[in-house]
PDB file of N, CA and C in Angstrom:
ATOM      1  N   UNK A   1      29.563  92.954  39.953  1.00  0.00           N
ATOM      2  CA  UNK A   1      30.916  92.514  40.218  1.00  0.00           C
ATOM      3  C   UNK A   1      31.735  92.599  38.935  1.00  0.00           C
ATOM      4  N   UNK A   2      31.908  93.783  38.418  1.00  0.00           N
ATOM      5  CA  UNK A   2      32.866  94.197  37.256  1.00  0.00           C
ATOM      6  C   UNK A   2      34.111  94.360  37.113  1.00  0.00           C
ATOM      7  N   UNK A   3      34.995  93.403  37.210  1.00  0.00           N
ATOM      8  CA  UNK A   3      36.504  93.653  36.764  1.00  0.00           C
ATOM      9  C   UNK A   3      37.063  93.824  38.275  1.00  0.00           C
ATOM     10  N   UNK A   4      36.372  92.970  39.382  1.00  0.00           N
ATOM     11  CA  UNK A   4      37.611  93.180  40.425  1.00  0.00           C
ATOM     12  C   UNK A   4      38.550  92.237  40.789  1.00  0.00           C
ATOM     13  N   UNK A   5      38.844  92.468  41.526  1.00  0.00           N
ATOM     14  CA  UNK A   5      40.521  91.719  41.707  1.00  0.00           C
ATOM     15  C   UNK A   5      40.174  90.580  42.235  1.00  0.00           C
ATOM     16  N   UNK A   6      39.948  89.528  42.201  1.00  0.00           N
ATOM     17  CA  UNK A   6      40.102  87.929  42.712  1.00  0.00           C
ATOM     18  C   UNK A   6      40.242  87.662  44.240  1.00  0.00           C
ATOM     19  N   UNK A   7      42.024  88.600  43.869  1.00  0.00           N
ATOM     20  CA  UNK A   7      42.970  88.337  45.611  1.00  0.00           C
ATOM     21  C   UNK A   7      43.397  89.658  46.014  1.00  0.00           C
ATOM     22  N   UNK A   8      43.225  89.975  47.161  1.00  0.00           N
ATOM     23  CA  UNK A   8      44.030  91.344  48.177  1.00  0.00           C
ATOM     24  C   UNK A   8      45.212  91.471  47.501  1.00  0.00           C
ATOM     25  N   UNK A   9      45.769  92.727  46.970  1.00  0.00           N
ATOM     26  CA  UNK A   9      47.011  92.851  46.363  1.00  0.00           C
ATOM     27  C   UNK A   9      47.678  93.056  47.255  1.00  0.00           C
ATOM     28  N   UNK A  10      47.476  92.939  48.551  1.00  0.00           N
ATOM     29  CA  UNK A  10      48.863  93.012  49.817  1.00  0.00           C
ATOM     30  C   UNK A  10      48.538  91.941  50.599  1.00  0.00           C
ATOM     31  N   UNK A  11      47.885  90.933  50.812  1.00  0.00           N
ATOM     32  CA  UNK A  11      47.793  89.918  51.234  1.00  0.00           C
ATOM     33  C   UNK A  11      47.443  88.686  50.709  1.00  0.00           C
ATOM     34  N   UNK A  12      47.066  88.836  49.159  1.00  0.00           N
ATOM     35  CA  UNK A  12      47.193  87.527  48.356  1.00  0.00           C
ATOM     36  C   UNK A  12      45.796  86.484  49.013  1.00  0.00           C
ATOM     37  N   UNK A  13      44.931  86.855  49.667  1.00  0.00           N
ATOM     38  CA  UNK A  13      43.749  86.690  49.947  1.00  0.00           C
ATOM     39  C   UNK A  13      42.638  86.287  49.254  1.00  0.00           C
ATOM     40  N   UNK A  14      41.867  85.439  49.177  1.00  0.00           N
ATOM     41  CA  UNK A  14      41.174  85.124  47.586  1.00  0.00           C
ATOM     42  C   UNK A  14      39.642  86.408  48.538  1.00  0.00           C
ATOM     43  N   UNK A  15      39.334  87.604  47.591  1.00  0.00           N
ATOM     44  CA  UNK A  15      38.401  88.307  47.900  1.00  0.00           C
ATOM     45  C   UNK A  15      36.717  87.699  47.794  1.00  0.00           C
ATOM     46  N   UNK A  16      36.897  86.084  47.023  1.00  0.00           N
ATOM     47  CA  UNK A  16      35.496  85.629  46.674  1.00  0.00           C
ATOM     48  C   UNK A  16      34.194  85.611  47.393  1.00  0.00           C
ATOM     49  N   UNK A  17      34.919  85.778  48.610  1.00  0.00           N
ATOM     50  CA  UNK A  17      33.764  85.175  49.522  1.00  0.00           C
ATOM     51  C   UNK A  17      33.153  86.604  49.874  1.00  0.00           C
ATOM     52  N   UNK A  18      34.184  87.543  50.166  1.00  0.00           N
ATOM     53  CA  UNK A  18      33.707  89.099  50.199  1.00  0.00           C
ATOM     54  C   UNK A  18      32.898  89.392  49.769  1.00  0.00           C
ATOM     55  N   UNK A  19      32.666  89.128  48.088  1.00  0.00           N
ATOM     56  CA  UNK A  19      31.678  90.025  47.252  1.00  0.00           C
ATOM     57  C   UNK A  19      30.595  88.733  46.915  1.00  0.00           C
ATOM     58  N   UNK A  20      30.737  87.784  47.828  1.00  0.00           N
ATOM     59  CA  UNK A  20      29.189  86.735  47.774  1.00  0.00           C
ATOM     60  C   UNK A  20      28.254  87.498  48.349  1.00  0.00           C
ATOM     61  N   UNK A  21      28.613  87.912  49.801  1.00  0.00           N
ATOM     62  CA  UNK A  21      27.938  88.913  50.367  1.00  0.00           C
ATOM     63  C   UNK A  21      27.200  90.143  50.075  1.00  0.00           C
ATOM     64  N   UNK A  22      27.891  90.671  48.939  1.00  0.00           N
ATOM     65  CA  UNK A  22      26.920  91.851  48.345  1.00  0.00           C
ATOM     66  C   UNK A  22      26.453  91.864  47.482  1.00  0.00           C
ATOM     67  N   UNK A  23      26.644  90.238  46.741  1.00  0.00           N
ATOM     68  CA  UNK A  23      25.409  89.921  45.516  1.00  0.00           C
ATOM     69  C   UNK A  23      24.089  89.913  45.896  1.00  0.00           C
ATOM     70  N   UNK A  24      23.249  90.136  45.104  1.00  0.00           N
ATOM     71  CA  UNK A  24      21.818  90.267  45.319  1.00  0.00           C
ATOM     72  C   UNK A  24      20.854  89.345  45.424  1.00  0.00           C
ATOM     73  N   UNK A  25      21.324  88.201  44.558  1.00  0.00           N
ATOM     74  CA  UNK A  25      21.227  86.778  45.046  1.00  0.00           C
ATOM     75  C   UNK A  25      21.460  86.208  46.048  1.00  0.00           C
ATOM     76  N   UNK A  26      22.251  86.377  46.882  1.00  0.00           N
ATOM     77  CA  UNK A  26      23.122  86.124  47.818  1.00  0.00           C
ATOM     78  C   UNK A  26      21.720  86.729  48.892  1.00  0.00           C
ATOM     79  N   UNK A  27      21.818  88.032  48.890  1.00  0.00           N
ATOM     80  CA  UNK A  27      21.222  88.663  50.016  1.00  0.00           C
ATOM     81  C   UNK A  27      19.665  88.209  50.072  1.00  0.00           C
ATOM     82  N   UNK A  28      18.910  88.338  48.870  1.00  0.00           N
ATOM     83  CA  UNK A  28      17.832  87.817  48.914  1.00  0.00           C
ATOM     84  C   UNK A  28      17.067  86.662  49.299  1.00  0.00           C
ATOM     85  N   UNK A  29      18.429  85.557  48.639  1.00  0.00           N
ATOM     86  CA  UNK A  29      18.047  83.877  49.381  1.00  0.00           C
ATOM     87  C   UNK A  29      18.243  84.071  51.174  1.00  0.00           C
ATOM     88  N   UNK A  30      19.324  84.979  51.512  1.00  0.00           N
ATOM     89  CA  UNK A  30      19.481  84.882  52.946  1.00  0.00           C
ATOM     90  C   UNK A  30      18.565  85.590  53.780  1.00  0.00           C
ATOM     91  N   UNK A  31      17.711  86.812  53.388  1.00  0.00           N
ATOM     92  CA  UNK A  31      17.125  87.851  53.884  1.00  0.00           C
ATOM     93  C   UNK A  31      16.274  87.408  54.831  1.00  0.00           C
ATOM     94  N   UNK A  32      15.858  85.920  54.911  1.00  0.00           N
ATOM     95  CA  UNK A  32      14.900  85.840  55.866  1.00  0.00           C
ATOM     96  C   UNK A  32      15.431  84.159  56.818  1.00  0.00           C
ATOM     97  N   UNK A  33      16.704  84.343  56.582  1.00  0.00           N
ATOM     98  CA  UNK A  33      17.121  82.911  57.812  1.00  0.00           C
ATOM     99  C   UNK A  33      16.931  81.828  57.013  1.00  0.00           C
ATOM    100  N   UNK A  34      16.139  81.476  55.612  1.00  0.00           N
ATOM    101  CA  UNK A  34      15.899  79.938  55.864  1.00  0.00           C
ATOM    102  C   UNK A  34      16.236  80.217  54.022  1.00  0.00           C
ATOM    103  N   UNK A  35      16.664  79.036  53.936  1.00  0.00           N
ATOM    104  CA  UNK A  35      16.784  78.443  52.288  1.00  0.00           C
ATOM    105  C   UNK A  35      15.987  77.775  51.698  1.00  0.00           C
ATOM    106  N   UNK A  36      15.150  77.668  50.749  1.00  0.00           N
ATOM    107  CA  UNK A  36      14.513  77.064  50.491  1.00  0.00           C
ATOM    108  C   UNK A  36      14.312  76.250  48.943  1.00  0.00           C
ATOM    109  N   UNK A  37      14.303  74.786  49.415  1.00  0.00           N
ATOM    110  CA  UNK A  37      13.684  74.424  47.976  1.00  0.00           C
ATOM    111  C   UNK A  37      14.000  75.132  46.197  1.00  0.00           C
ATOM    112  N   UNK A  38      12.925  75.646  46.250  1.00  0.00           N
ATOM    113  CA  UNK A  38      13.004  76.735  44.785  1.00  0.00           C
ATOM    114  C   UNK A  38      14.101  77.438  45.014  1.00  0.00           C
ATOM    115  N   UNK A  39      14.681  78.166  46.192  1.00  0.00           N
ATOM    116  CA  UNK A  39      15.519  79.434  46.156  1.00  0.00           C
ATOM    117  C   UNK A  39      17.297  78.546  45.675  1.00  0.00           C
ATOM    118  N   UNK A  40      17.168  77.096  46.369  1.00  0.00           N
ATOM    119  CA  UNK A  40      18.514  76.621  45.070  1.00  0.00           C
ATOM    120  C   UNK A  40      18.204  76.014  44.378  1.00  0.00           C
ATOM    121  N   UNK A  41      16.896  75.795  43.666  1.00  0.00           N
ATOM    122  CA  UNK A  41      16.449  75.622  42.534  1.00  0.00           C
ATOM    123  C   UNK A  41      17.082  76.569  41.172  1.00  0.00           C
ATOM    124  N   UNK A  42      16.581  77.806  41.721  1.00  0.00           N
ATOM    125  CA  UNK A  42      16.145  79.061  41.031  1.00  0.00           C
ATOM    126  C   UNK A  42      18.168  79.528  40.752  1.00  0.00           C
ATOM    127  N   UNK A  43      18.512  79.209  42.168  1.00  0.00           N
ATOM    128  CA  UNK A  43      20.351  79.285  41.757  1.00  0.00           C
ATOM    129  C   UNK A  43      21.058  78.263  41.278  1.00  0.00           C
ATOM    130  N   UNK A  44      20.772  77.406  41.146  1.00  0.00           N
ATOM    131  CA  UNK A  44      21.223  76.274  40.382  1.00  0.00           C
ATOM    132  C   UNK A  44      21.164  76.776  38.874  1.00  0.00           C
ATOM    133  N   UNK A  45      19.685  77.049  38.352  1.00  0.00           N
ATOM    134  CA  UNK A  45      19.249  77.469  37.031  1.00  0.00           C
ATOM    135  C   UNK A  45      19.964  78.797  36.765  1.00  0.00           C
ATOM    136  N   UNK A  46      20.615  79.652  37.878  1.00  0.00           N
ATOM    137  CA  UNK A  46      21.389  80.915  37.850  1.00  0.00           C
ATOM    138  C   UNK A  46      23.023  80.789  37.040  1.00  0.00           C
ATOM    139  N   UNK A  47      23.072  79.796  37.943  1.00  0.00           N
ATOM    140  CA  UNK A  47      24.825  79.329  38.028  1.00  0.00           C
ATOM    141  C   UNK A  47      24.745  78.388  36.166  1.00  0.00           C
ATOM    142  N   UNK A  48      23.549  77.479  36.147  1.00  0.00           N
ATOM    143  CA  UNK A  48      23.671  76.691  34.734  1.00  0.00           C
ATOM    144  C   UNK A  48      23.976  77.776  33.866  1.00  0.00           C
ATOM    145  N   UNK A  49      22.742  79.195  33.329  1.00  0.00           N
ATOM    146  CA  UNK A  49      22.964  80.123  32.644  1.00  0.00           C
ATOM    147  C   UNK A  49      24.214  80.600  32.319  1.00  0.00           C
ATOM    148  N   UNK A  50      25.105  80.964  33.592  1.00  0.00           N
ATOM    149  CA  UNK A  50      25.988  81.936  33.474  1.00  0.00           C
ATOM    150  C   UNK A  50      27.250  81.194  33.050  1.00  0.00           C
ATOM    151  N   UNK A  51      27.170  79.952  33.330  1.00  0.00           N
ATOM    152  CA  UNK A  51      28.629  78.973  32.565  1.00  0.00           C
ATOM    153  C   UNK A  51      28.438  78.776  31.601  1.00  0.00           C
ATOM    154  N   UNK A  52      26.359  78.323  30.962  1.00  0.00           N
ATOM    155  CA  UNK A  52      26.510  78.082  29.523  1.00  0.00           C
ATOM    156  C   UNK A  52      27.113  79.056  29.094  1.00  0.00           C
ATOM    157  N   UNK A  53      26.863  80.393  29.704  1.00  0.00           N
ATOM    158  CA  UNK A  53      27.852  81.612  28.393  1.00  0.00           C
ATOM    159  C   UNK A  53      29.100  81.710  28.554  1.00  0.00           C
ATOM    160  N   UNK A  54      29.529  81.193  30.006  1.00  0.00           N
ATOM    161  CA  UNK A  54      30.622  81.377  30.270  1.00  0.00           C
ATOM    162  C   UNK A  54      31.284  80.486  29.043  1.00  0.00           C
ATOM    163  N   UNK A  55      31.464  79.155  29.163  1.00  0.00           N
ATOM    164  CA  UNK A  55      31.337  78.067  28.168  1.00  0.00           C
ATOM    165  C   UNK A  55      31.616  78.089  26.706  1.00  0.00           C
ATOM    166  N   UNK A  56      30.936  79.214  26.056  1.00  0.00           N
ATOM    167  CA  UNK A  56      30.406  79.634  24.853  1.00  0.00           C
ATOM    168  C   UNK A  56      31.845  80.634  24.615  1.00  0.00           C
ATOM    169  N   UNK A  57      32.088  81.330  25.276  1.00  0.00           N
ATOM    170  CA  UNK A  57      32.918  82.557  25.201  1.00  0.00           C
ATOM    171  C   UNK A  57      34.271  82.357  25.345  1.00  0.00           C
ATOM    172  N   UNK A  58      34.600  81.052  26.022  1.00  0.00           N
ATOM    173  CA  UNK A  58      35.927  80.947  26.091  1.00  0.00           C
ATOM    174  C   UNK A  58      36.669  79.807  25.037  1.00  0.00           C
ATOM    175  N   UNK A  59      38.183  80.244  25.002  1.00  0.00           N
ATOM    176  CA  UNK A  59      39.267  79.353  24.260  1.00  0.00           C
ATOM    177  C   UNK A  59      38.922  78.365  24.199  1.00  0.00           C
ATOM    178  N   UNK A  60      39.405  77.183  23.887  1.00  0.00           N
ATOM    179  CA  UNK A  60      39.558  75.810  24.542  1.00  0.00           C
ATOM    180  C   UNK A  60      40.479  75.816  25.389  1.00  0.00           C
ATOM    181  N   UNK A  61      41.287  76.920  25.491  1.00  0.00           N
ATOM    182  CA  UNK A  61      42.630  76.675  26.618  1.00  0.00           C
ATOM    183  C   UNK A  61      42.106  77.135  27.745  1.00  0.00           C
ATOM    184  N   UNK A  62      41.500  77.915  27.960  1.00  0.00           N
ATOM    185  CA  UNK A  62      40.818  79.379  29.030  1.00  0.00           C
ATOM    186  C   UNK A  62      39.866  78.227  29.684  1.00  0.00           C
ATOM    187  N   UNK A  63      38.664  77.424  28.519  1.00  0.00           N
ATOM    188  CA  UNK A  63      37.911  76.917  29.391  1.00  0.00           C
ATOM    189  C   UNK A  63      38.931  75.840  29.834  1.00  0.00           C
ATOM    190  N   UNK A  64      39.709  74.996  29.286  1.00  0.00           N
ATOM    191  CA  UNK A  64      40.357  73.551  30.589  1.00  0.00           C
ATOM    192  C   UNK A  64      40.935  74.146  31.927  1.00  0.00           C
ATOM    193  N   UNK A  65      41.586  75.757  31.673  1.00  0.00           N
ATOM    194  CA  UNK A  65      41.739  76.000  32.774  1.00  0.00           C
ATOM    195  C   UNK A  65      40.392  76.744  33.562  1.00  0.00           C
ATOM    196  N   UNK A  66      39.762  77.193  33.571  1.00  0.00           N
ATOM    197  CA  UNK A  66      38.385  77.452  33.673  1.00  0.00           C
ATOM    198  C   UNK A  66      38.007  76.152  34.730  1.00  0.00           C
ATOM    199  N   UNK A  67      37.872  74.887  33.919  1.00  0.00           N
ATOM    200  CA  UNK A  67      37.555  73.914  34.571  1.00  0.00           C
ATOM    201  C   UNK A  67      38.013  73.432  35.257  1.00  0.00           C
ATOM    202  N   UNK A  68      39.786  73.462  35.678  1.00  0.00           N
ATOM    203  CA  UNK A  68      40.193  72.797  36.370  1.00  0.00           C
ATOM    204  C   UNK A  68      40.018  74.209  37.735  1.00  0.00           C
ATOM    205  N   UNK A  69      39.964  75.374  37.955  1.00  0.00           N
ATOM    206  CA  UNK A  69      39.742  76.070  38.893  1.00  0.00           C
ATOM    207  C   UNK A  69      38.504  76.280  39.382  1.00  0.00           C
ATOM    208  N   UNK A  70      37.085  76.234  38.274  1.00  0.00           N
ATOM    209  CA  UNK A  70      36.237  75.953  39.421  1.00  0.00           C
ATOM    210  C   UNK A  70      35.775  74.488  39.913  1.00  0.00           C
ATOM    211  N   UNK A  71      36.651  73.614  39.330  1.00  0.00           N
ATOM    212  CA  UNK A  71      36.565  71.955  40.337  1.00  0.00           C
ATOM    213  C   UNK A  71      37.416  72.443  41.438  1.00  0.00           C
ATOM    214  N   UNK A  72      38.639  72.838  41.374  1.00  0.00           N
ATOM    215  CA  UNK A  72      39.494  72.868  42.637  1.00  0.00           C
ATOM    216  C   UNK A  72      38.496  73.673  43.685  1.00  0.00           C
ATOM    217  N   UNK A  73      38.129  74.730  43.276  1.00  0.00           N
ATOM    218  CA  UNK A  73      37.269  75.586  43.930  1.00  0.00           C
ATOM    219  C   UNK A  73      35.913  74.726  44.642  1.00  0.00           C
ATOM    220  N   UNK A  74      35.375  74.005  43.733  1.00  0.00           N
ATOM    221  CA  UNK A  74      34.721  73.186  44.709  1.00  0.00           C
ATOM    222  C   UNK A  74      34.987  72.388  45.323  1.00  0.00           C
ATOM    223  N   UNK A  75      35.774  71.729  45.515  1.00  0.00           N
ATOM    224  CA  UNK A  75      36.626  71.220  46.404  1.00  0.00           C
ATOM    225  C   UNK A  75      37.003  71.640  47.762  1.00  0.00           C
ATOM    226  N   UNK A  76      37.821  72.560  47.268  1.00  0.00           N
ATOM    227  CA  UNK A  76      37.837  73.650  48.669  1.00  0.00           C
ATOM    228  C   UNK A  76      36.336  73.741  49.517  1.00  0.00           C
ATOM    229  N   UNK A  77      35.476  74.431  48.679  1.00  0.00           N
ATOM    230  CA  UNK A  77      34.243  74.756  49.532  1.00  0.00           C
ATOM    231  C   UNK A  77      33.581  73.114  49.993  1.00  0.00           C
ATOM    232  N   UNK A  78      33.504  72.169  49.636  1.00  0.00           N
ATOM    233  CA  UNK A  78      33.428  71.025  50.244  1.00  0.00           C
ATOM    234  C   UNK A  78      34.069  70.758  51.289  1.00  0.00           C
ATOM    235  N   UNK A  79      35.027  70.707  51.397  1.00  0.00           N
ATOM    236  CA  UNK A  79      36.191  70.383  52.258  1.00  0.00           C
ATOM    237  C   UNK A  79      35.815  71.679  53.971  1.00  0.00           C
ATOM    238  N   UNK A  80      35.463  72.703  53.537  1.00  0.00           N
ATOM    239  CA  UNK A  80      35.640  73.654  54.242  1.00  0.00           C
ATOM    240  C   UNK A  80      33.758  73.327  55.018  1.00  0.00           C
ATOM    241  N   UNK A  81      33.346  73.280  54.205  1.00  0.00           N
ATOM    242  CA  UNK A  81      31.849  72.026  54.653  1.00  0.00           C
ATOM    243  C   UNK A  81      31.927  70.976  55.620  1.00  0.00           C
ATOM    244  N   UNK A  82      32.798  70.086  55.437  1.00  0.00           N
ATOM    245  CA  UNK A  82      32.844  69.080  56.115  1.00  0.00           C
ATOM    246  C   UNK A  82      34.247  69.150  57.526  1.00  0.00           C
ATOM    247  N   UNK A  83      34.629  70.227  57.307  1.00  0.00           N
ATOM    248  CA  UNK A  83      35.562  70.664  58.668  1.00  0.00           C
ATOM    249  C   UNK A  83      34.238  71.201  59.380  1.00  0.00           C
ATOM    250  N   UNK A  84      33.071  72.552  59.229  1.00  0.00           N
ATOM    251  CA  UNK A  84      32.642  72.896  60.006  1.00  0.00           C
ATOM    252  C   UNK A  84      31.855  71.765  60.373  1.00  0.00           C
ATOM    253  N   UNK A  85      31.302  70.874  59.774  1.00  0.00           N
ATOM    254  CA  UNK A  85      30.273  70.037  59.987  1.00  0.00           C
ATOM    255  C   UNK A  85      30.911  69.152  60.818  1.00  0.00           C
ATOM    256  N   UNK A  86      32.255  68.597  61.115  1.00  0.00           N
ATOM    257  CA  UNK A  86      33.154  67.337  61.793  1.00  0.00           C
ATOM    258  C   UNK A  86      33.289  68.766  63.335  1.00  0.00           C
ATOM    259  N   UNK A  87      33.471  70.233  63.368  1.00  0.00           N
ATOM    260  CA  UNK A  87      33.406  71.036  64.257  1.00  0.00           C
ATOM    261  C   UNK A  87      32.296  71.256  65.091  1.00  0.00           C
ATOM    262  N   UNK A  88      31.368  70.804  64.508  1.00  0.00           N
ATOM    263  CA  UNK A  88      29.876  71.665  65.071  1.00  0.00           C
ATOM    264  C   UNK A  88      29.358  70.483  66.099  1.00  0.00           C
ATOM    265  N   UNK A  89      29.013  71.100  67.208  1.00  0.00           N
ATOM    266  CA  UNK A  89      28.620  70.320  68.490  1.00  0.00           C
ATOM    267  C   UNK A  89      27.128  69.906  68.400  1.00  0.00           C
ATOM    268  N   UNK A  90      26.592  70.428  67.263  1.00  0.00           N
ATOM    269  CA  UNK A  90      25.155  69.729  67.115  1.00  0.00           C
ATOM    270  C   UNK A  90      25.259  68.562  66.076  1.00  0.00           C
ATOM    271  N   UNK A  91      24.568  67.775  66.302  1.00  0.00           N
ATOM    272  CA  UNK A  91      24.389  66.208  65.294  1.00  0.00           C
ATOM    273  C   UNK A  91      24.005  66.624  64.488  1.00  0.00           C
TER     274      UNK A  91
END
């Protein structure tokens, strides 16, 4: 995922969720229906790595904003969690 665009340049679309799908991580934890244990273990320890450098590499200005977009960002994906979960006809 090298240098692409965030959002649809004609619909202002956030593309993130697009290219979750063709990460390799992504495909591998899903490849067989079930999640497991180690497999968000193993992405947890994925995601720690890639911010410590992320972390390391940026401004102090870059990272506060840094931080305040991937909190909002989790947020969102929480939120979007607990709509399907308040939607879903199973308990």
């Amino acid at each position: 995922m090298t240098d692409r665009p965030w959002f649809d340049q004609e619909t202002e679309v956030l593309l993130i969720d697009e290219y979750i799908v063709e990460m390799d991580s992504y495909k591998r934890i899903v490849e067989d229906g079930k999640i497991t244990d180690a497999e968000l273990v193993e992405q947890t320890e994925r995601v720690a790595s890639i911010l410590r450098r992320l972390e390391e590499a940026l401004s102090p200005e870059v990272k506060a904003l840094a931080t305040e977009a991937f909190g909002e960002l989790a947020v969102l994906n929480v939120l979007q969690a607990k709509r399907l979960q308040a939607s879903s006809v199973l308990p």
